[in-house]
Structure formats: C-alpha cells, structure tokens
Protein backbone atom coordinates (compact mmCIF):
# COMPACT_ATOMS: atom_id res chain seq x y z
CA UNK A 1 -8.88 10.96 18.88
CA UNK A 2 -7.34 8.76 16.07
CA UNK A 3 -5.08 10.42 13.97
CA UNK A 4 -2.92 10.27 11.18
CA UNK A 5 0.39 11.79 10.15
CA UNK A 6 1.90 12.85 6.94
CA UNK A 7 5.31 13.36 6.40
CA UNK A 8 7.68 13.79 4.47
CA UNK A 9 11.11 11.69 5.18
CA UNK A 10 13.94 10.23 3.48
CA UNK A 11 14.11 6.26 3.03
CA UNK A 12 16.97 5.87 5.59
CA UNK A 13 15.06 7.76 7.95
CA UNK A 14 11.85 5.39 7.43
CA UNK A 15 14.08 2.54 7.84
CA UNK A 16 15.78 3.89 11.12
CA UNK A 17 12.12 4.47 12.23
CA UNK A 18 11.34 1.06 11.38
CA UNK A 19 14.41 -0.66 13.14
CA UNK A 20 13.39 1.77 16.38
CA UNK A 21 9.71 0.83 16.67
CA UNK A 22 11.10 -2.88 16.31
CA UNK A 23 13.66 -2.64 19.37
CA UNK A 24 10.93 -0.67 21.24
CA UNK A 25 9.01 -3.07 20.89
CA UNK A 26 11.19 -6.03 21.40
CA UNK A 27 12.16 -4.29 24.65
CA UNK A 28 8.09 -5.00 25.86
CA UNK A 29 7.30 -1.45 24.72
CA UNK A 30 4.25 -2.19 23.09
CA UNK A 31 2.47 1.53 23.41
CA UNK A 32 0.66 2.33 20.26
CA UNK A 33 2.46 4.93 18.25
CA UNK A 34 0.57 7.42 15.90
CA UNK A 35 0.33 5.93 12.26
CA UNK A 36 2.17 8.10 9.62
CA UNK A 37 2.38 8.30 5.74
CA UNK A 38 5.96 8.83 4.35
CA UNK A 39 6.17 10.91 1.24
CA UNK A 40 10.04 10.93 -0.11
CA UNK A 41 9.52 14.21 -1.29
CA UNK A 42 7.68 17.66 -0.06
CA UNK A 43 7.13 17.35 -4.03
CA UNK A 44 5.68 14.02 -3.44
CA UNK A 45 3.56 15.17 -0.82
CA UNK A 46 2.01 18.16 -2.33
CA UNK A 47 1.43 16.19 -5.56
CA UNK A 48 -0.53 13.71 -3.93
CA UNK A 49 -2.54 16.12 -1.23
CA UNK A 50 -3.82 18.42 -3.87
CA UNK A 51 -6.00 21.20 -2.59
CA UNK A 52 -8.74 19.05 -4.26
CA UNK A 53 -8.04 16.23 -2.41
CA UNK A 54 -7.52 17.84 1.27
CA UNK A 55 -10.76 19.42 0.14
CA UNK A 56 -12.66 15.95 -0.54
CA UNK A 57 -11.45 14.57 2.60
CA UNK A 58 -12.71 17.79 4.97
CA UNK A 59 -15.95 17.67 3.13
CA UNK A 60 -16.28 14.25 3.54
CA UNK A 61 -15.14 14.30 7.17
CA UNK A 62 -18.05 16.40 7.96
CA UNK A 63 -20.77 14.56 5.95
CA UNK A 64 -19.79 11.50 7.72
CA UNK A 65 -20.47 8.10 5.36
CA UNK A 66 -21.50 9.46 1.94
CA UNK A 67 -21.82 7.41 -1.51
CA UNK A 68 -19.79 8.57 -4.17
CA UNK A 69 -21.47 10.30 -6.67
CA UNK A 70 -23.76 12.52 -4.06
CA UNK A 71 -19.92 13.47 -2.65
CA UNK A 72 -19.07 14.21 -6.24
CA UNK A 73 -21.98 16.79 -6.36
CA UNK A 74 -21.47 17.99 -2.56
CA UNK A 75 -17.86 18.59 -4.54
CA UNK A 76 -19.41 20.50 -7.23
CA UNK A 77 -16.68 18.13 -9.36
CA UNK A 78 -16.70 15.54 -11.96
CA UNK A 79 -17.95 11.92 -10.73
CA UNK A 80 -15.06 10.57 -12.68
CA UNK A 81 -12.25 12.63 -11.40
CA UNK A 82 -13.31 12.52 -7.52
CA UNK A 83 -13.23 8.51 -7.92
CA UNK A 84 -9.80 9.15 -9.63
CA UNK A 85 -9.14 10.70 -6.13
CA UNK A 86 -10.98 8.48 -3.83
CA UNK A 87 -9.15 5.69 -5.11
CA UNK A 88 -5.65 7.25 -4.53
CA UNK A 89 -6.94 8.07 -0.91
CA UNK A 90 -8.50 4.86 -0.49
CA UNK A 91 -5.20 3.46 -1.22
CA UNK A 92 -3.05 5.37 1.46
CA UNK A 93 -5.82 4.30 3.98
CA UNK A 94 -7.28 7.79 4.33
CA UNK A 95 -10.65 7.02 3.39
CA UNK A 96 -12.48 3.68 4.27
CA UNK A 97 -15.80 2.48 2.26
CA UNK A 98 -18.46 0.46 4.01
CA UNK A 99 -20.74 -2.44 2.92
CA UNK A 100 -22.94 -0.34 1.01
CA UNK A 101 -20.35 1.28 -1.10
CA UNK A 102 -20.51 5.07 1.35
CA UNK A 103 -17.08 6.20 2.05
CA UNK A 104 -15.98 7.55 5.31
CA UNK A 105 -12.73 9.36 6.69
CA UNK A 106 -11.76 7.02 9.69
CA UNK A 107 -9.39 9.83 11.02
CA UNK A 108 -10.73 12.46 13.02
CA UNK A 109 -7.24 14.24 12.62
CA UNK A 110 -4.93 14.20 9.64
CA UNK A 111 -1.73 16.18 10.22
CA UNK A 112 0.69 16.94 7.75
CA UNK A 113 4.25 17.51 8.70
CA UNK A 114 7.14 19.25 6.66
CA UNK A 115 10.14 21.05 8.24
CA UNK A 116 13.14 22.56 5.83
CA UNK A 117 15.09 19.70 7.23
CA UNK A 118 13.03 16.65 5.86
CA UNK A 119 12.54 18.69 2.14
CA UNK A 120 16.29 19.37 1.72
C-alpha cells in the first residue's frame, strides 16, 4: 500500500525531522519512511484540503486515470475551477497525469494527521 501523510507541523519540527532521517540514514538505516506533506498551520491545511478537493481526489481515486474535463463533469463542477484544483494537487504530488493528459491519484492511502499539539 503506498501512502501519503498530511500533517500539520511547525518548521523546527520539519527541520528536526529532516536532521533525524539524515543521521538515520547516515547510520546505514536506509528503510523507506512514509512520505508526508507539512502544512504550518491546521489553517493551512484545511485551506488547502477543501471538502472539494478531498472530494476530487476520492472520486478520482476510484475512476482510476480520467481526463480532465470528463472528471470535471463526474464532479458535477466547473472545468475551470477543478483545473484550479488539480493544479494545486498536482503540485503537492497528490495527483500524477500520464502521457495522454488522464490524471491519476498514485496513493492508495492519503492520511491526514492533526493533534491539539501540532495546531497550538
């Protein structure tokens, strides 16, 4: 199963992340760890996994490799604003596009994490 975290975390605790995975790994620990998205803010992370969005990417998920404008009208949305949003998720690497321009999810799990701890 490849999946894919979102979090949200401060900047010192992305860079203490960082600087662990690097000893780890410097250490000959070179066990894959689970990829994850760090969002500053819960704000952050809410404004850019809108309930459209987390929508578009289950829909999506289940169609398997669609071309934009028929996942526009599986959306029952305008053409315009889903590329808006496939862009944005294109960008964090949640959706992937193939040679003939269909989009995929490449995730078959997308988690996203927020504890009282991280949004403080």
């Amino acid at each position: 199963m490849s999946e894919i975290i979102l979090h949200v975390a401060s900047l010192d605790a992305f860079f203490a992340h960082a600087l662990a995975s690097a000893r780890r790994i410097d250490a000959g620990d070179y066990t894959p760890e689970t990829p994850r998205i760090g969002f500053q803010s819960i704000e952050e992370l809410w404004r850019t996994m809108s309930p459209e969005r987390w929508d578009l990417l289950e829909k999506l998920q289940h169609a398997g490799p669609t071309m934009p404008d028929a996942l526009a009208q599986r959306l029952g949305r305008d053409a315009d604003m889903v590329a808006a949003d496939v862009k944005e998720l294109s960008w964090l690497g949640l959706i992937e596009s193939d040679e003939e321009g269909r989009l995929h999810v490449p995730w078959s799990k997308i988690t996203a994490e927020v504890s009282i701890a991280n949004a403080a």
